[in-house]
Structures are given as C-alpha cells and as structure tokens.
C-alpha atoms as a PDB file:
ATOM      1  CA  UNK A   1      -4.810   3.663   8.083  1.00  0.00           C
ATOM      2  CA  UNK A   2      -2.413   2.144   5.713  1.00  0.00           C
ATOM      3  CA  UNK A   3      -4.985   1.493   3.351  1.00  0.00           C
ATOM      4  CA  UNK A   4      -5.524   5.208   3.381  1.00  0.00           C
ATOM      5  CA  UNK A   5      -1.781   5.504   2.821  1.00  0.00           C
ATOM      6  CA  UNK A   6      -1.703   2.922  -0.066  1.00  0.00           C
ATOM      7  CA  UNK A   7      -4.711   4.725  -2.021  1.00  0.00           C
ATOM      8  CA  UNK A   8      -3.120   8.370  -1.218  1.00  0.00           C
ATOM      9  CA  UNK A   9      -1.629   8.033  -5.036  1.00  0.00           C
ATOM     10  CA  UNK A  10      -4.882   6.935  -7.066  1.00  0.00           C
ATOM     11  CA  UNK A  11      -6.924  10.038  -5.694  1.00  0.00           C
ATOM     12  CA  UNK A  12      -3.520  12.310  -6.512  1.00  0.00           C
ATOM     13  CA  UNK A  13      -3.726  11.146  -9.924  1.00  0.00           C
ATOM     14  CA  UNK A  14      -7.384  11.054  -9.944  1.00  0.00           C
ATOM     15  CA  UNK A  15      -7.059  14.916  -9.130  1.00  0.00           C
ATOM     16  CA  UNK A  16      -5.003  15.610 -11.524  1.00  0.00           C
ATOM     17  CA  UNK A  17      -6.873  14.359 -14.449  1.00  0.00           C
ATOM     18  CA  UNK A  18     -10.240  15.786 -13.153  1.00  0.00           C
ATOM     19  CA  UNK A  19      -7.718  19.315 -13.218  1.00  0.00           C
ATOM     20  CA  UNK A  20      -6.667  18.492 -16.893  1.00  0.00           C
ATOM     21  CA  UNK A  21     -10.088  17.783 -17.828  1.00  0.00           C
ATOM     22  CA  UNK A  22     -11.033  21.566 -16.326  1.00  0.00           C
ATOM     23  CA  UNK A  23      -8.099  23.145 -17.891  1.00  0.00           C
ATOM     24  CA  UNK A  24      -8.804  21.456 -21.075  1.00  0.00           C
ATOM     25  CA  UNK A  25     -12.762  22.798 -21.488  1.00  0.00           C
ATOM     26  CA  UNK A  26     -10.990  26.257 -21.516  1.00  0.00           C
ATOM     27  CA  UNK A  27      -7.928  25.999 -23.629  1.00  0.00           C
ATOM     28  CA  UNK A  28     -10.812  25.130 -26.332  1.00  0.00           C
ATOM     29  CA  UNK A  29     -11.874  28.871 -25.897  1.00  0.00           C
ATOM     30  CA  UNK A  30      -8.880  29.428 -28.638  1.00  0.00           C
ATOM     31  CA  UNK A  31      -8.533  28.558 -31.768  1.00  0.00           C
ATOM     32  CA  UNK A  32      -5.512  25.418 -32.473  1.00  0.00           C
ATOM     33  CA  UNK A  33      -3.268  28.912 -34.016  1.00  0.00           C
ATOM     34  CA  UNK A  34      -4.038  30.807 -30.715  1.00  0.00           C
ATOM     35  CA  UNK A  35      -3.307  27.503 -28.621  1.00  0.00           C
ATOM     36  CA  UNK A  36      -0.080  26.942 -29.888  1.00  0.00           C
ATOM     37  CA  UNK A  37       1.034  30.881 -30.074  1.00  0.00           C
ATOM     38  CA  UNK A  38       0.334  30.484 -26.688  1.00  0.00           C
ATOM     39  CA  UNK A  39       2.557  28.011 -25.952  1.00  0.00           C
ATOM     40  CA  UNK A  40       5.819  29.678 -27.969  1.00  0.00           C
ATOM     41  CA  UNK A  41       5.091  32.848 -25.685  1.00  0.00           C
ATOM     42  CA  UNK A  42       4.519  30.805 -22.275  1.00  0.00           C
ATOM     43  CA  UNK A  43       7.846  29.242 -23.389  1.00  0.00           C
ATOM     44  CA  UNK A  44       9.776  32.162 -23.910  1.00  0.00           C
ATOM     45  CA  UNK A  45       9.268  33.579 -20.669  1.00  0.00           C
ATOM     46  CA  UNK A  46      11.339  36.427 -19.098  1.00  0.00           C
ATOM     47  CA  UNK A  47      12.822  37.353 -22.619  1.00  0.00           C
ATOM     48  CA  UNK A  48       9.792  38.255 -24.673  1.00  0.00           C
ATOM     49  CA  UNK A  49       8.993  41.635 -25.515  1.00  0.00           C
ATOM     50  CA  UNK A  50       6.339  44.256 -24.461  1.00  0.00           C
ATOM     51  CA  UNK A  51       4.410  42.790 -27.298  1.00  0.00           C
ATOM     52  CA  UNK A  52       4.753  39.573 -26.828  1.00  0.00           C
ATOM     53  CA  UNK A  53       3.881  39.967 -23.710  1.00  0.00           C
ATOM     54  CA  UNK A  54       0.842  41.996 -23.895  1.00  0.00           C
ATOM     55  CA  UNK A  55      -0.082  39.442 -26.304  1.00  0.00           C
ATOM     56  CA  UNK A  56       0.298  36.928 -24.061  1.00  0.00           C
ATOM     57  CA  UNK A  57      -1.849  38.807 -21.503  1.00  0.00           C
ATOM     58  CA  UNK A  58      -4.913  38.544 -24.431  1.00  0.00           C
ATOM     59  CA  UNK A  59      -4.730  35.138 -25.030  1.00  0.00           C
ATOM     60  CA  UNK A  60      -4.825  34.488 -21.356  1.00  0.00           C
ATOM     61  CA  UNK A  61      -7.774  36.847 -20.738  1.00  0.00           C
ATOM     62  CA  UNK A  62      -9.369  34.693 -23.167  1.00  0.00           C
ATOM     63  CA  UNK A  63      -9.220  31.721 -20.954  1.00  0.00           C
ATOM     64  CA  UNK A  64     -10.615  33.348 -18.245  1.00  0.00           C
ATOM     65  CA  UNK A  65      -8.541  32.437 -15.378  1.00  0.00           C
ATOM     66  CA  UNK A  66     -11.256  33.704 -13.254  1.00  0.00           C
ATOM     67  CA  UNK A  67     -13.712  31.208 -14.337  1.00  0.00           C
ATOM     68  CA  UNK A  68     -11.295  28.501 -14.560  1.00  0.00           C
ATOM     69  CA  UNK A  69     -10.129  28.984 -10.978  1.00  0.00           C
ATOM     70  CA  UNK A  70     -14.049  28.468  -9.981  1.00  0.00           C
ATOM     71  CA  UNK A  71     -14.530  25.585 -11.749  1.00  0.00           C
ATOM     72  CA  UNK A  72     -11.124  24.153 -10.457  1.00  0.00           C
ATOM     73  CA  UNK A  73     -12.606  24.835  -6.849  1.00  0.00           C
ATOM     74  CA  UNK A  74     -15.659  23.205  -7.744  1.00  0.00           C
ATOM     75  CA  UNK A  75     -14.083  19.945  -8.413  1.00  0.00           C
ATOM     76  CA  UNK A  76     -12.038  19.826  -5.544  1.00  0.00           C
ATOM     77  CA  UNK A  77     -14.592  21.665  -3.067  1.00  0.00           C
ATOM     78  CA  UNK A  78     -16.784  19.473  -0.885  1.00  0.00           C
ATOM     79  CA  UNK A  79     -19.056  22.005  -0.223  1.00  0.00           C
ATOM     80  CA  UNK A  80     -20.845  24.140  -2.632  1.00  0.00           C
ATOM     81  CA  UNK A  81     -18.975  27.661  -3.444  1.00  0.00           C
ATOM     82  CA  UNK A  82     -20.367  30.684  -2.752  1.00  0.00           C
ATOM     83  CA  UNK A  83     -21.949  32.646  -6.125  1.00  0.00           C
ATOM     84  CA  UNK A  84     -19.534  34.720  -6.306  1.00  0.00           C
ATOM     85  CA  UNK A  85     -16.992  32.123  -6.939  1.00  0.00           C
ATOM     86  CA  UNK A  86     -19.059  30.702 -10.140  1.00  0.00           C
END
C-alpha cells in the first residue's frame, strides 16, 4: 500500500503530460496567428466584447472540443469508448 501511495505522483504527472500531449495535437488545428489570438482573448475574459467573444467561440470550434474530449477519454479510459464518443 504505501508503495501505491509513494507512486500516486509519477502517474499524476504521467497524466498530465499524456493530457498536454492530446491538447497539443489540436491546438495545431490553428495557425501560430490564430494560436496566440487565442490566447489574448482567453486572457481577457469577462471584459471582451460581443466580438471578441464570438471570435473566440470560432477559434474554439476549430479545436473541436468534441473530439478532443474523446480522445482525452481515450487516454484515460480502460475500456474502449463507445462510437459515439470517437
């Protein structure tokens, strides 16, 4: 058991970087200017504008957060998904 305990850490970070690896196969679905408009808008937050915002809303439709939360699920799922979650 506290072997389990002591090795509780590597598999968190192990997790993590199997996420970041995931989440990085998408954010190359944009271009380096899309990736880093992105970023100012994700930053401002609460005070952008309708515009901003709905442009916000297209660059993340571009990731599709759909797809991403599938292949998230695959990585962490020991069992295979259902098709639907592809």
């Amino acid at each position: 058991m506290f072997r389990l305990v002591r090795r509780m850490p590597f598999f968190r970070l192990l997790a993590i970087g199997q996420l970041a690896l995931v989440a990085r196969r998408h954010l190359q679905n944009l271009a380096p200017a899309e990736r880093r408009r992105l970023a100012e808008l994700a930053r401002r937050g609460r005070s952008a504008t309708p515009a901003e915002r709905d442009e916000l809303r297209a660059l993340v439709a571009r990731l599709e957060p759909r797809v991403f939360a599938g292949a998230a699920a695959r990585a962490f799922s020991p069992v295979r998904l259902p098709r639907r979650y592809r």
